[in-house]
PDB file of N, CA and C in Angstrom:
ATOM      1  N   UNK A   1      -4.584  -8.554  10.776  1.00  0.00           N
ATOM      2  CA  UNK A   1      -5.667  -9.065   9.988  1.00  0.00           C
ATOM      3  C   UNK A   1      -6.010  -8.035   8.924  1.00  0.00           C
ATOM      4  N   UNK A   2      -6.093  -8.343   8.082  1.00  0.00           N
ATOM      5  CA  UNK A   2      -6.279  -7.625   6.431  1.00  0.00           C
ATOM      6  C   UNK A   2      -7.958  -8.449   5.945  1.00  0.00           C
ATOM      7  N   UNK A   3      -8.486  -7.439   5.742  1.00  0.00           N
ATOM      8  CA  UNK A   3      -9.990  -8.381   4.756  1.00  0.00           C
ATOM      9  C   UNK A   3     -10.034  -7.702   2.935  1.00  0.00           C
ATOM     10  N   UNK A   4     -10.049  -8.459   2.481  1.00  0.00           N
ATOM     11  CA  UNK A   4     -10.074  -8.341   1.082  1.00  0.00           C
ATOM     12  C   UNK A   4     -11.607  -8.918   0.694  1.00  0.00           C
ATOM     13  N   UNK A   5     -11.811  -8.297  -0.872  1.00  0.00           N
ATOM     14  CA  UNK A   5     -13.412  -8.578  -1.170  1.00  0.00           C
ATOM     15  C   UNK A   5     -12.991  -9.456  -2.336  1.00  0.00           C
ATOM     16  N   UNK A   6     -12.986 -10.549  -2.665  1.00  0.00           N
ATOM     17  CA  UNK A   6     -13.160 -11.698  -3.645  1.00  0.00           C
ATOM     18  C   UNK A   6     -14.407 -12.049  -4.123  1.00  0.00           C
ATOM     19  N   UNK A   7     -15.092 -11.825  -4.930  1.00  0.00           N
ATOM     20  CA  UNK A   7     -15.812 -12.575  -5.873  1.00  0.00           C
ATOM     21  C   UNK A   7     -17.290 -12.201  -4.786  1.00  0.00           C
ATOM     22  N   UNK A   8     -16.903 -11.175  -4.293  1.00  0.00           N
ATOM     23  CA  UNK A   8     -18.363 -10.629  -3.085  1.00  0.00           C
ATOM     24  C   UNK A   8     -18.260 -10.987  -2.023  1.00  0.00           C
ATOM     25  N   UNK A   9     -17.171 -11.640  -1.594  1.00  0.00           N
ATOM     26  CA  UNK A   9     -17.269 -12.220  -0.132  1.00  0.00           C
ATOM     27  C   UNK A   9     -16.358 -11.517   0.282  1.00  0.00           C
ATOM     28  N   UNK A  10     -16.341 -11.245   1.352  1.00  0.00           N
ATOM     29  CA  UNK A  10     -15.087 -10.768   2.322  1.00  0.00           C
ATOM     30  C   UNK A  10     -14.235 -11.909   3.394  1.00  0.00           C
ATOM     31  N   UNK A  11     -13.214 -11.761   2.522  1.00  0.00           N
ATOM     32  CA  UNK A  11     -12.106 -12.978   3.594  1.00  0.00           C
ATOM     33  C   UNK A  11     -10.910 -11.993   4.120  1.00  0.00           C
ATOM     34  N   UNK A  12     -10.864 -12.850   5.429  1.00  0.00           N
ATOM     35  CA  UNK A  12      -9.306 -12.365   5.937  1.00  0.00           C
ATOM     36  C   UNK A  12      -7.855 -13.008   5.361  1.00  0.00           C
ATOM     37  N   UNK A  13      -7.193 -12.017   5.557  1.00  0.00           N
ATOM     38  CA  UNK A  13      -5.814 -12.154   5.403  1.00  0.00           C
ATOM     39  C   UNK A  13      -4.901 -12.204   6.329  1.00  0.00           C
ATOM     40  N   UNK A  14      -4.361 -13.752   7.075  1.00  0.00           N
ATOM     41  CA  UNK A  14      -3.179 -13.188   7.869  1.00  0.00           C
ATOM     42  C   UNK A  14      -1.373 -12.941   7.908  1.00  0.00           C
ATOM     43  N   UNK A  15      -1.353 -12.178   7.918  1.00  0.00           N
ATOM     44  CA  UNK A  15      -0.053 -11.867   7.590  1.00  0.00           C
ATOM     45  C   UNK A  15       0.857 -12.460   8.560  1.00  0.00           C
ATOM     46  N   UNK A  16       2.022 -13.419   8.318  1.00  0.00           N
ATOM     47  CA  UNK A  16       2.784 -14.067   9.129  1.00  0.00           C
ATOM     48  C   UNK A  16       3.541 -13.439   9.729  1.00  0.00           C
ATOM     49  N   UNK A  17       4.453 -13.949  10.775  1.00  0.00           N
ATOM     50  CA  UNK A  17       5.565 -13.431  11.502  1.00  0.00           C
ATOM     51  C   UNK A  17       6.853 -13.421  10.253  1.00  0.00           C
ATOM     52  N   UNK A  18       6.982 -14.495   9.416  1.00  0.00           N
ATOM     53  CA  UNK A  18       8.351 -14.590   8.181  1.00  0.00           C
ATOM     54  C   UNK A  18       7.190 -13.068   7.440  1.00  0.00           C
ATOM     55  N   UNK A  19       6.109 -12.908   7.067  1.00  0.00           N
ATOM     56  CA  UNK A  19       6.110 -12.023   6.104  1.00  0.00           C
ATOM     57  C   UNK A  19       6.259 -10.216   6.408  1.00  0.00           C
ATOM     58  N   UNK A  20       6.021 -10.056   7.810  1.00  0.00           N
ATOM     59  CA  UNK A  20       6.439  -9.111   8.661  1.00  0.00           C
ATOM     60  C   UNK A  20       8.116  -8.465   8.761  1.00  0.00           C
ATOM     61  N   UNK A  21       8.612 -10.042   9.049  1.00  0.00           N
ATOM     62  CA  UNK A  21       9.766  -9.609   9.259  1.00  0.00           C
ATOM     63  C   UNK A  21      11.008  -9.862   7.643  1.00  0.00           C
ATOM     64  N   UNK A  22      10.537 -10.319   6.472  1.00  0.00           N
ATOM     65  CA  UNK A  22      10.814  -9.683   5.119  1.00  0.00           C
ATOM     66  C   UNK A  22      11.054  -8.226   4.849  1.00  0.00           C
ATOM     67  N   UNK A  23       9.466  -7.396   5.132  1.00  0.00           N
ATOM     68  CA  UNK A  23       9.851  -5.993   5.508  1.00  0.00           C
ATOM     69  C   UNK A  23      10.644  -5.269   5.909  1.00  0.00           C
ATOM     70  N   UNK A  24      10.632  -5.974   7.318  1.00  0.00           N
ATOM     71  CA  UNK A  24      11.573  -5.439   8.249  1.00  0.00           C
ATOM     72  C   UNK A  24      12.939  -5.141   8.352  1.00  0.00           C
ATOM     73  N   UNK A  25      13.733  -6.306   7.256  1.00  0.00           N
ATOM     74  CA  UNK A  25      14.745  -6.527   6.821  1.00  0.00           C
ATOM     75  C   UNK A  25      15.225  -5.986   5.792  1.00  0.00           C
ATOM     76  N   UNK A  26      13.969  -5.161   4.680  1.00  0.00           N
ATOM     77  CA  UNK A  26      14.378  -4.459   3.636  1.00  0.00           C
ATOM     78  C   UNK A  26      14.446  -2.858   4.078  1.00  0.00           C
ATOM     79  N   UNK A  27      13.387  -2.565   5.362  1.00  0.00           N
ATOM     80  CA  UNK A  27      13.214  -0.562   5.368  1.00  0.00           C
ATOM     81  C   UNK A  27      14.362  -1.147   6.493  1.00  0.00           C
ATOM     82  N   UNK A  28      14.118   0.622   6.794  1.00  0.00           N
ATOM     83  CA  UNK A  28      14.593   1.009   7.557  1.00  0.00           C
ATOM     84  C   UNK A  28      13.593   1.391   9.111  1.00  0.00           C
ATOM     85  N   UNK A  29      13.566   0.734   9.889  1.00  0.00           N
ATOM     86  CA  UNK A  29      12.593   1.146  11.171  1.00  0.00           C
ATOM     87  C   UNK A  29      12.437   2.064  11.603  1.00  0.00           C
ATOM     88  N   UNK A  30      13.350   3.164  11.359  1.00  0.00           N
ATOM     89  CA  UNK A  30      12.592   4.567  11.796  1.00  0.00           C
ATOM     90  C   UNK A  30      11.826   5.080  10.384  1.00  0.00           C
ATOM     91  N   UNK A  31      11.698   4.379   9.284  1.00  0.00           N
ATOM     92  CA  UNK A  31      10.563   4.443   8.315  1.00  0.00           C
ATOM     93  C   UNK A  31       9.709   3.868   8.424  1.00  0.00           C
ATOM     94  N   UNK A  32       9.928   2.732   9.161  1.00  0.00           N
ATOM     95  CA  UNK A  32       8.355   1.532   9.311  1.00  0.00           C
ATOM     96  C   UNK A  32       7.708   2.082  10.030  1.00  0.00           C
ATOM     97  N   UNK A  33       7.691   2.687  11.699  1.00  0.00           N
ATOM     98  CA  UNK A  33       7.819   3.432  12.489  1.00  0.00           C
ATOM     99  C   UNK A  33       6.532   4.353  12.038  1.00  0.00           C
ATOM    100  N   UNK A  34       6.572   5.152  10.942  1.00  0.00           N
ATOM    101  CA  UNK A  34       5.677   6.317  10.543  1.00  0.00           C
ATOM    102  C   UNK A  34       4.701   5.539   9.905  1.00  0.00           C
ATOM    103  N   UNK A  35       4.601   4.306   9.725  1.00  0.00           N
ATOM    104  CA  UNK A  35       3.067   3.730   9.147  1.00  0.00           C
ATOM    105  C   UNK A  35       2.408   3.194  10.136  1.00  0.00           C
ATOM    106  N   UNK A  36       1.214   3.383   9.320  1.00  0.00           N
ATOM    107  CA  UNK A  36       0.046   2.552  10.667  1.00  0.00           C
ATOM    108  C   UNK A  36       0.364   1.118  10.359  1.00  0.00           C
ATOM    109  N   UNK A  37      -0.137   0.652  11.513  1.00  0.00           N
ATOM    110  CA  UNK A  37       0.375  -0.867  12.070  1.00  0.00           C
ATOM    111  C   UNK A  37      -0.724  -1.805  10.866  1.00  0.00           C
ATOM    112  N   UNK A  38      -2.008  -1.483  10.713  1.00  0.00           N
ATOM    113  CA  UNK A  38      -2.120  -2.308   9.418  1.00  0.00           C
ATOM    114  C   UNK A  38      -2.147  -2.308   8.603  1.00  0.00           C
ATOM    115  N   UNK A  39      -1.901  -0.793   8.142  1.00  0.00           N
ATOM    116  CA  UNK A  39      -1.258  -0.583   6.434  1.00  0.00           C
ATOM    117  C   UNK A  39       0.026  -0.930   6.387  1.00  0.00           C
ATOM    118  N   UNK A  40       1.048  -1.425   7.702  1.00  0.00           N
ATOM    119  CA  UNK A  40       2.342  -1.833   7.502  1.00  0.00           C
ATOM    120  C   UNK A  40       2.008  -3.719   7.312  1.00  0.00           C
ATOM    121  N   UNK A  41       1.047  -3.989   8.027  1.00  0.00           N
ATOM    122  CA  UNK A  41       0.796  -5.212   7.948  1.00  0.00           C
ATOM    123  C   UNK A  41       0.397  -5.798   6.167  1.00  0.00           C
ATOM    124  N   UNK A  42      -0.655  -4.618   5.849  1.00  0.00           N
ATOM    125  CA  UNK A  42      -1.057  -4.982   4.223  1.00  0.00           C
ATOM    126  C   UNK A  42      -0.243  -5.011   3.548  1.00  0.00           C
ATOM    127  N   UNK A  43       1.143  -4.195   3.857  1.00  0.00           N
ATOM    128  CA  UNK A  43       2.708  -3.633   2.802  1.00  0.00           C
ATOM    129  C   UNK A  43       3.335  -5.190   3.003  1.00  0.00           C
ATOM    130  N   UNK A  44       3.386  -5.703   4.637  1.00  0.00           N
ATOM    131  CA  UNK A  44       3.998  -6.570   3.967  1.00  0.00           C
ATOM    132  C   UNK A  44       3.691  -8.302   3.288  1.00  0.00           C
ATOM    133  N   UNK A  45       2.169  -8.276   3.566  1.00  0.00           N
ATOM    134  CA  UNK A  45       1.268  -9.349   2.805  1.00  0.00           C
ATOM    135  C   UNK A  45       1.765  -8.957   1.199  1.00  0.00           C
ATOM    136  N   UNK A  46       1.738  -7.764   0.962  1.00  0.00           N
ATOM    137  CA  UNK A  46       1.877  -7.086  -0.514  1.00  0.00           C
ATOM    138  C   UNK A  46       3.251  -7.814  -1.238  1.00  0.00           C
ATOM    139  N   UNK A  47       4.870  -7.417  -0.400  1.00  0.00           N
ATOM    140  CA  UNK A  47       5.564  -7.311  -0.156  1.00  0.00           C
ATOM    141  C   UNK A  47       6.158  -8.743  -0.395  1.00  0.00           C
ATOM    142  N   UNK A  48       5.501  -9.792   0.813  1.00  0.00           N
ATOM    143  CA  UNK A  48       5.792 -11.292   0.040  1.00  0.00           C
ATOM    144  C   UNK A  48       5.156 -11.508  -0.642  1.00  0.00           C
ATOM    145  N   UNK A  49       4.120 -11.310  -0.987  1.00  0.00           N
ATOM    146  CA  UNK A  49       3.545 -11.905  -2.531  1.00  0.00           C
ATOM    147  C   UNK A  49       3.518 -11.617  -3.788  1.00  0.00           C
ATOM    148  N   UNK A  50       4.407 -10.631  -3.396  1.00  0.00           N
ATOM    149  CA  UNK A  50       4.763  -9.540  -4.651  1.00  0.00           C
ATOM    150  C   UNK A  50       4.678 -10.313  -6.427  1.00  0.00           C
ATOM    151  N   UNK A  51       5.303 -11.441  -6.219  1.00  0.00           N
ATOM    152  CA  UNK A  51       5.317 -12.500  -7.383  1.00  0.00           C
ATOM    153  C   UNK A  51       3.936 -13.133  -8.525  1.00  0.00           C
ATOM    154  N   UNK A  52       3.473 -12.267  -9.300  1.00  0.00           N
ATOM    155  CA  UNK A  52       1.864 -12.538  -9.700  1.00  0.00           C
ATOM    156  C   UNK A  52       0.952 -12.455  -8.400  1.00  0.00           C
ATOM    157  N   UNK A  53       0.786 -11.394  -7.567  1.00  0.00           N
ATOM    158  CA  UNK A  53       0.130 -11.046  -6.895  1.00  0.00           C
ATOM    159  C   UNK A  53      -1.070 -10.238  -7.531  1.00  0.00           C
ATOM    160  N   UNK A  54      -2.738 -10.476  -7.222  1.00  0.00           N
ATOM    161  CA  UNK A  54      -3.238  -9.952  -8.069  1.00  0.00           C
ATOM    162  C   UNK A  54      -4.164  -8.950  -6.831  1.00  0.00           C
ATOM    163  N   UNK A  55      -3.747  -8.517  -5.686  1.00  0.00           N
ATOM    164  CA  UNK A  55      -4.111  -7.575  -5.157  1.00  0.00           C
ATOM    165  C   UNK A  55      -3.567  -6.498  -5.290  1.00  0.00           C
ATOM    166  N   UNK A  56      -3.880  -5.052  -4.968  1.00  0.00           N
ATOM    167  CA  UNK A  56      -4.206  -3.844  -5.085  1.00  0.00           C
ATOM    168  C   UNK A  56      -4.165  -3.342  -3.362  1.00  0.00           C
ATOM    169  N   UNK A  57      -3.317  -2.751  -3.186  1.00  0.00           N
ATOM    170  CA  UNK A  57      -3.409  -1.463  -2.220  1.00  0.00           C
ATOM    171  C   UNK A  57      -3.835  -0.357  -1.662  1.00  0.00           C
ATOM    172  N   UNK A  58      -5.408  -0.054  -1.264  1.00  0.00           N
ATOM    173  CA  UNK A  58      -5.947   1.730  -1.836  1.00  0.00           C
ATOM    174  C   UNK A  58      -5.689   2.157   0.035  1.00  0.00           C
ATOM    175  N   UNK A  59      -5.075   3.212   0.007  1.00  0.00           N
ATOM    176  CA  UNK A  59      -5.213   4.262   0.872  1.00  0.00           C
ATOM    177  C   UNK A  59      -5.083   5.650   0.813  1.00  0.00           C
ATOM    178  N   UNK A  60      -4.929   6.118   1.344  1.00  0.00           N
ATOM    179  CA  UNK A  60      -4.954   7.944   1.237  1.00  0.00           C
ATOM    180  C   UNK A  60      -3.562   8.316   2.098  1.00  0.00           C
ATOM    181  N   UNK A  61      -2.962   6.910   2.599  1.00  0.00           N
ATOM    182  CA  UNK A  61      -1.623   7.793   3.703  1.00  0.00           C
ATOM    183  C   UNK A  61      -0.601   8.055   2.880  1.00  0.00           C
ATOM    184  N   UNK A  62       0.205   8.812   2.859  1.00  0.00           N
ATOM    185  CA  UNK A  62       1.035   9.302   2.130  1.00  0.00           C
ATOM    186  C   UNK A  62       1.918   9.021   2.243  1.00  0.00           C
ATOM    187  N   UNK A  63       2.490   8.090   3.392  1.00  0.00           N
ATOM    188  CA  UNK A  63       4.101   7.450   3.980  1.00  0.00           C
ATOM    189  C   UNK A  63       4.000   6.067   3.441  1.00  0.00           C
ATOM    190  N   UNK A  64       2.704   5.337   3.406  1.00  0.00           N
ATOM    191  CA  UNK A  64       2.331   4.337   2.579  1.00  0.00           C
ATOM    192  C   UNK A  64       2.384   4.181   1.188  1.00  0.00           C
ATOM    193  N   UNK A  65       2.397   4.970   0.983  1.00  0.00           N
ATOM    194  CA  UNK A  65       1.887   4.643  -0.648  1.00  0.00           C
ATOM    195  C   UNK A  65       3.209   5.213  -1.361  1.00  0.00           C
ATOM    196  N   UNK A  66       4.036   6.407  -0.596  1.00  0.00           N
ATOM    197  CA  UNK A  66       5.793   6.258  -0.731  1.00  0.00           C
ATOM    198  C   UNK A  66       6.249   4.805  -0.646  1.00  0.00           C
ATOM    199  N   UNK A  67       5.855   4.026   0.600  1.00  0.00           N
ATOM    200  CA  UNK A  67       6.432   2.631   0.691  1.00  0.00           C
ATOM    201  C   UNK A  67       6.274   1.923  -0.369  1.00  0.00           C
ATOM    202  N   UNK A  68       5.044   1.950  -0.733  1.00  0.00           N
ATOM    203  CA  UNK A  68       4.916   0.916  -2.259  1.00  0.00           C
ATOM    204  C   UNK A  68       5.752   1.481  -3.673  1.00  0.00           C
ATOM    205  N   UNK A  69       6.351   2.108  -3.333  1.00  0.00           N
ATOM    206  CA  UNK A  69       7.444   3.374  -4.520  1.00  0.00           C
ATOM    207  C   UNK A  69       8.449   2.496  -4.156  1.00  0.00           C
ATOM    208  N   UNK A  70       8.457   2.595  -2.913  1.00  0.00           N
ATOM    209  CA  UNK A  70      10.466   2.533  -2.296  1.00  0.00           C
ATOM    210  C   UNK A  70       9.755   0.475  -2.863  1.00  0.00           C
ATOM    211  N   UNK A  71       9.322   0.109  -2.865  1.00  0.00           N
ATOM    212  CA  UNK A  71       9.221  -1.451  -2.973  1.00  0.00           C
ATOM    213  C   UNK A  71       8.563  -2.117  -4.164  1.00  0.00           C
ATOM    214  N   UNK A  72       8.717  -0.581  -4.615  1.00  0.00           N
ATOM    215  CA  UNK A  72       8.284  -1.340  -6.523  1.00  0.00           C
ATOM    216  C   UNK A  72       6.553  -1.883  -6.226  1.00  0.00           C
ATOM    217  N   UNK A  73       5.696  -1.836  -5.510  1.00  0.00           N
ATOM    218  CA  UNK A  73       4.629  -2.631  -5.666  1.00  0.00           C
ATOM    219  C   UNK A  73       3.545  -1.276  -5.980  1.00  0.00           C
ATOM    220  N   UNK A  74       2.208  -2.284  -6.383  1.00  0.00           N
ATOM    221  CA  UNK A  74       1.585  -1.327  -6.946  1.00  0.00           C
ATOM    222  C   UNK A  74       0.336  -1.169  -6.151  1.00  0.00           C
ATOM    223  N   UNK A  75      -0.441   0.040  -6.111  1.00  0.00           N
ATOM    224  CA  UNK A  75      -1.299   0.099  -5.441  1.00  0.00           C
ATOM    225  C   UNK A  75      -2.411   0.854  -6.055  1.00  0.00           C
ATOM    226  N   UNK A  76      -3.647   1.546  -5.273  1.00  0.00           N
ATOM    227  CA  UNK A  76      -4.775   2.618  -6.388  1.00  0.00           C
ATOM    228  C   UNK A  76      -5.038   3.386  -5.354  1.00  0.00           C
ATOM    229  N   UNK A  77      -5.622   4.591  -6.258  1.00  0.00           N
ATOM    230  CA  UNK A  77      -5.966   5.765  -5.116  1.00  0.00           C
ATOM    231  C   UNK A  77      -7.321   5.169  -4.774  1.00  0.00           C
ATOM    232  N   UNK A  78      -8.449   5.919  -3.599  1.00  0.00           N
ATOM    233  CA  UNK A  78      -9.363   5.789  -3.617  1.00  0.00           C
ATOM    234  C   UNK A  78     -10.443   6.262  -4.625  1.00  0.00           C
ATOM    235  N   UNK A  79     -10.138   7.509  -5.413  1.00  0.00           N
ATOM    236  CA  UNK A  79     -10.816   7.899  -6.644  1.00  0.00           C
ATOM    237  C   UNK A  79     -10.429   7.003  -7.508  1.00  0.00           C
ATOM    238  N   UNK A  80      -9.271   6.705  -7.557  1.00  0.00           N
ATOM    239  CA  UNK A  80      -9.558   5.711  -8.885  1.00  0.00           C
ATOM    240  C   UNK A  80     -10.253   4.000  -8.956  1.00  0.00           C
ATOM    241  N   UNK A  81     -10.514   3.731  -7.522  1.00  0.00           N
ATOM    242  CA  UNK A  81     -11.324   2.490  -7.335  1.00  0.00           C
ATOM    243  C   UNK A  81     -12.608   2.635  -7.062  1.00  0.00           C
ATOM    244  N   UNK A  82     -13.010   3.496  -6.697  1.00  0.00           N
ATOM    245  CA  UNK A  82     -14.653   4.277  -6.838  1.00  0.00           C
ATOM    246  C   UNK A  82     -14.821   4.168  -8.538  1.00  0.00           C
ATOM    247  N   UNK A  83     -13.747   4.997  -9.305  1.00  0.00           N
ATOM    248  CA  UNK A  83     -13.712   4.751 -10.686  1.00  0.00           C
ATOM    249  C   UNK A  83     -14.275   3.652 -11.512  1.00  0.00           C
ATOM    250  N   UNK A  84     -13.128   2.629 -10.803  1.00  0.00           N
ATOM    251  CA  UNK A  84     -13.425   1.132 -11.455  1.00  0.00           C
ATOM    252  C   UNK A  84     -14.812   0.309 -11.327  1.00  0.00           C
ATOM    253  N   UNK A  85     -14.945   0.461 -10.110  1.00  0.00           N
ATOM    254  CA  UNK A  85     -16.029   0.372  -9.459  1.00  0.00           C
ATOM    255  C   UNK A  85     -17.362   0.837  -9.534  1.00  0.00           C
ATOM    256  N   UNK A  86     -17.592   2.295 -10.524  1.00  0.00           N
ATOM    257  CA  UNK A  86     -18.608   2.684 -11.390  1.00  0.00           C
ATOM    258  C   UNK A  86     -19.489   3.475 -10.182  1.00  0.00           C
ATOM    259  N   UNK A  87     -18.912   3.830  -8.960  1.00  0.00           N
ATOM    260  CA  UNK A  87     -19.403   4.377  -7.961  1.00  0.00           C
ATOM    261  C   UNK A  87     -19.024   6.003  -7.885  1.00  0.00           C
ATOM    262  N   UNK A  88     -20.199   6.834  -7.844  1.00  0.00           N
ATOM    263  CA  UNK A  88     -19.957   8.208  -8.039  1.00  0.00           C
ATOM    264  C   UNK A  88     -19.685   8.774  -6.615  1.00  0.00           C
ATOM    265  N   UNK A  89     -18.747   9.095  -6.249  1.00  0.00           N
ATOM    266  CA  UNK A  89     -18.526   9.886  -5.105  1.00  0.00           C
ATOM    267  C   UNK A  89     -17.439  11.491  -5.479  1.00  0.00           C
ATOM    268  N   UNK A  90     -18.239  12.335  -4.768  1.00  0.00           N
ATOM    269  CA  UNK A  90     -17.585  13.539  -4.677  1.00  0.00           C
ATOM    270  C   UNK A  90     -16.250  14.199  -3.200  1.00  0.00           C
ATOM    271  N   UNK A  91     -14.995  13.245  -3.955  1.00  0.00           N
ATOM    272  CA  UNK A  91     -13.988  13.466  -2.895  1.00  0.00           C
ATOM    273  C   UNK A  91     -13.558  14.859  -2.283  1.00  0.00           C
ATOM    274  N   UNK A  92     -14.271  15.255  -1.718  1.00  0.00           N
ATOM    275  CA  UNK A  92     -13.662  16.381  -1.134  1.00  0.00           C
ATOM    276  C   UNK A  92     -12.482  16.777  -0.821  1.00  0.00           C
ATOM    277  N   UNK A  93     -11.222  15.543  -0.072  1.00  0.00           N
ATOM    278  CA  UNK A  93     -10.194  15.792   0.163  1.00  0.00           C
ATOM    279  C   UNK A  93      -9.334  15.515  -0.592  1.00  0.00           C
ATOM    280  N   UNK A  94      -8.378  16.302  -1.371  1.00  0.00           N
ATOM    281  CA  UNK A  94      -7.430  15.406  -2.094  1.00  0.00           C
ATOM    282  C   UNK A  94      -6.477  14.259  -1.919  1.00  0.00           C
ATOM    283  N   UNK A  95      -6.449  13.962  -0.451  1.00  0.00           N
ATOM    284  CA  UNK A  95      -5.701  13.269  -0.313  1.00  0.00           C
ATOM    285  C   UNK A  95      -5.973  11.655  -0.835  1.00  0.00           C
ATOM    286  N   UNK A  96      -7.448  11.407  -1.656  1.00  0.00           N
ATOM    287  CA  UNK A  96      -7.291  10.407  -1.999  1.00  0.00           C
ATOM    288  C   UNK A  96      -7.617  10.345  -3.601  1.00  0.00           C
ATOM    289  N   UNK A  97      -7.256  11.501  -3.957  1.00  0.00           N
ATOM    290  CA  UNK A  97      -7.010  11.551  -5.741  1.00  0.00           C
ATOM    291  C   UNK A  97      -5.704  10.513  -5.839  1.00  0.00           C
ATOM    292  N   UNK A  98      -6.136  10.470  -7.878  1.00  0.00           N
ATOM    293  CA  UNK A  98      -4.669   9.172  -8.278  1.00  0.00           C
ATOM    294  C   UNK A  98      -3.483  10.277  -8.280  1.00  0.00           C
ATOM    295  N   UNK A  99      -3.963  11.498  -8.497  1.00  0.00           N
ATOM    296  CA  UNK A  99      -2.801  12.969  -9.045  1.00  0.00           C
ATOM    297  C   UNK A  99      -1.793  12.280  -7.756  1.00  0.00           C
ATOM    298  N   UNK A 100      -2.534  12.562  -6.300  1.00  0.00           N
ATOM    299  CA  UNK A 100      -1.531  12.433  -5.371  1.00  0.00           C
ATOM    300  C   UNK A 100      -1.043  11.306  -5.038  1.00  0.00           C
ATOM    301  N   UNK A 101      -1.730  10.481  -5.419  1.00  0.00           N
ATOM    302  CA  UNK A 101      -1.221   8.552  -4.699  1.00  0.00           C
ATOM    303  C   UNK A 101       0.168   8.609  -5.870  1.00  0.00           C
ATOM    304  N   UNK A 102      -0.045   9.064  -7.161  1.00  0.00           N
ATOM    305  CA  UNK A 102       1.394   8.605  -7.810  1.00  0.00           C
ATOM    306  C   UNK A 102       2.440   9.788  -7.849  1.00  0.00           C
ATOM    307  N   UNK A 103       1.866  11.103  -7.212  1.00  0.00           N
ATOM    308  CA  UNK A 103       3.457  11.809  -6.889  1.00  0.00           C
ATOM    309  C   UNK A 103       3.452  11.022  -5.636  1.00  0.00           C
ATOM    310  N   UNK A 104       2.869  10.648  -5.000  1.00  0.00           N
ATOM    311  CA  UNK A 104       3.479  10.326  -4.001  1.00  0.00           C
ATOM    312  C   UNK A 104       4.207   8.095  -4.205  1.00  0.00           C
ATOM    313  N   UNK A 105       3.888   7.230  -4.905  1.00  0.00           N
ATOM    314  CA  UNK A 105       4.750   6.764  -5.569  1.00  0.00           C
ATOM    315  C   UNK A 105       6.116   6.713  -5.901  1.00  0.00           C
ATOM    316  N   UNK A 106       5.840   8.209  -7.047  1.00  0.00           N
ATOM    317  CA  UNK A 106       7.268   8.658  -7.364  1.00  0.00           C
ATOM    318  C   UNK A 106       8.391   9.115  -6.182  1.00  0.00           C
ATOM    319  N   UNK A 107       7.616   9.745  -5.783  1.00  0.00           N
ATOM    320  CA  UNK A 107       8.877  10.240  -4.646  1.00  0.00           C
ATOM    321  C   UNK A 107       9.364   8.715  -3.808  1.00  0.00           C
ATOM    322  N   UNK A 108       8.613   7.758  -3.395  1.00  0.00           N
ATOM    323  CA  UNK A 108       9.276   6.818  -2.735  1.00  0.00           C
ATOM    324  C   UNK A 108      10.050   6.129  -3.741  1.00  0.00           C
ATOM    325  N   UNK A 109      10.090   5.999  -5.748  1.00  0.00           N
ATOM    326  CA  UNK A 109      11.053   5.956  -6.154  1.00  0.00           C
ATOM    327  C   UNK A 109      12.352   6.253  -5.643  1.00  0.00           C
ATOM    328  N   UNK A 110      12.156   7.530  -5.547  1.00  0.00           N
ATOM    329  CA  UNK A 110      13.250   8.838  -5.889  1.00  0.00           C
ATOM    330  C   UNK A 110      13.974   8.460  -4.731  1.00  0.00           C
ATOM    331  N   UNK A 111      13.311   7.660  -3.560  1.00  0.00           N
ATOM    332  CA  UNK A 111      13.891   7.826  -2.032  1.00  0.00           C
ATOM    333  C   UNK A 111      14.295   6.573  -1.843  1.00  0.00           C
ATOM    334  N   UNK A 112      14.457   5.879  -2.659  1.00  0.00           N
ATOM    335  CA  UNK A 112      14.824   4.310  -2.623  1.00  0.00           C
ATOM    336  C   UNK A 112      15.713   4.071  -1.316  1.00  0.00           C
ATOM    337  N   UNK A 113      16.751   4.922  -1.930  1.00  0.00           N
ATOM    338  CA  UNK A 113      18.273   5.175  -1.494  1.00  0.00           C
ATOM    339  C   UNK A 113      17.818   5.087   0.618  1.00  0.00           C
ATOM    340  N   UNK A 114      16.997   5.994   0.884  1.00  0.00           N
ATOM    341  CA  UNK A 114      16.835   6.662   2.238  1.00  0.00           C
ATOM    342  C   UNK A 114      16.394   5.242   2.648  1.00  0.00           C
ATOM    343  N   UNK A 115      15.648   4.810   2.470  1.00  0.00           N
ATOM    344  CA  UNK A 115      14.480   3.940   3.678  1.00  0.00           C
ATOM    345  C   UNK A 115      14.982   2.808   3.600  1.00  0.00           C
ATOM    346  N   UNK A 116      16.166   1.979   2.441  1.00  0.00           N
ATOM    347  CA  UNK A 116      16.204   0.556   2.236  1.00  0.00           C
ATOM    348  C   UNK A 116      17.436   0.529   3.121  1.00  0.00           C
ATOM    349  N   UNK A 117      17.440  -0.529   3.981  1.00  0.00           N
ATOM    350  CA  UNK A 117      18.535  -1.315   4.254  1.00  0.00           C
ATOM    351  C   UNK A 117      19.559  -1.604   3.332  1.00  0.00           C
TER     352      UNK A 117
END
């Protein structure tokens, strides 16, 4: 179960057994393996809908947000949706600057090769 915020409301998202196993068929499982079970679930809601999909991805994990590299999809840091969002917060940790969400991007470019089936 995935909840997304639309137009102020919060709805769920369920991600199917065909959209699970799309994923599954493109990594490699000892890469799926290192994500959490519902940021692997959001990758692969992401993943089939990839096609004029007008959601957004924000986390801070770093094996995640490689995945959306290795799968071409796009996602935001948490500073930069606080950004959009016009909400002032002082991130203490870097791990959820945009600096790091898109080296970390790039490198799941770079790693195409490793994780795809």
């Amino acid at each position: 179960m995935n909840l997304v915020v639309l137009n102020q409301k919060i709805e769920e998202i369920s991600v199917s057994v065909e959209m699970y196993n799309a994923l599954q068929n493109v990594l490699t499982a000892s890469f799926l393996e290192g994500i959490d079970d519902g940021e692997r679930e959001a990758i692969a809601f992401l993943y089939s809908t990839r096609e004029g999909s007008a959601y957004l991805f924000c986390t801070g994990d770093r094996l995640a947000i490689k995945c959306l590299g290795i799968l071409g999809l796009c996602g935001i840091s948490l500073q930069e949706l606080l950004e959009k969002l016009k909400i002032g917060a002082d991130l203490h940790l870097q791990t959820h600057s945009r600096a790091l969400f898109e080296k970390m991007l790039s490198k799941g470019l770079q790693e195409v090769y490793l994780h795809k089936k």
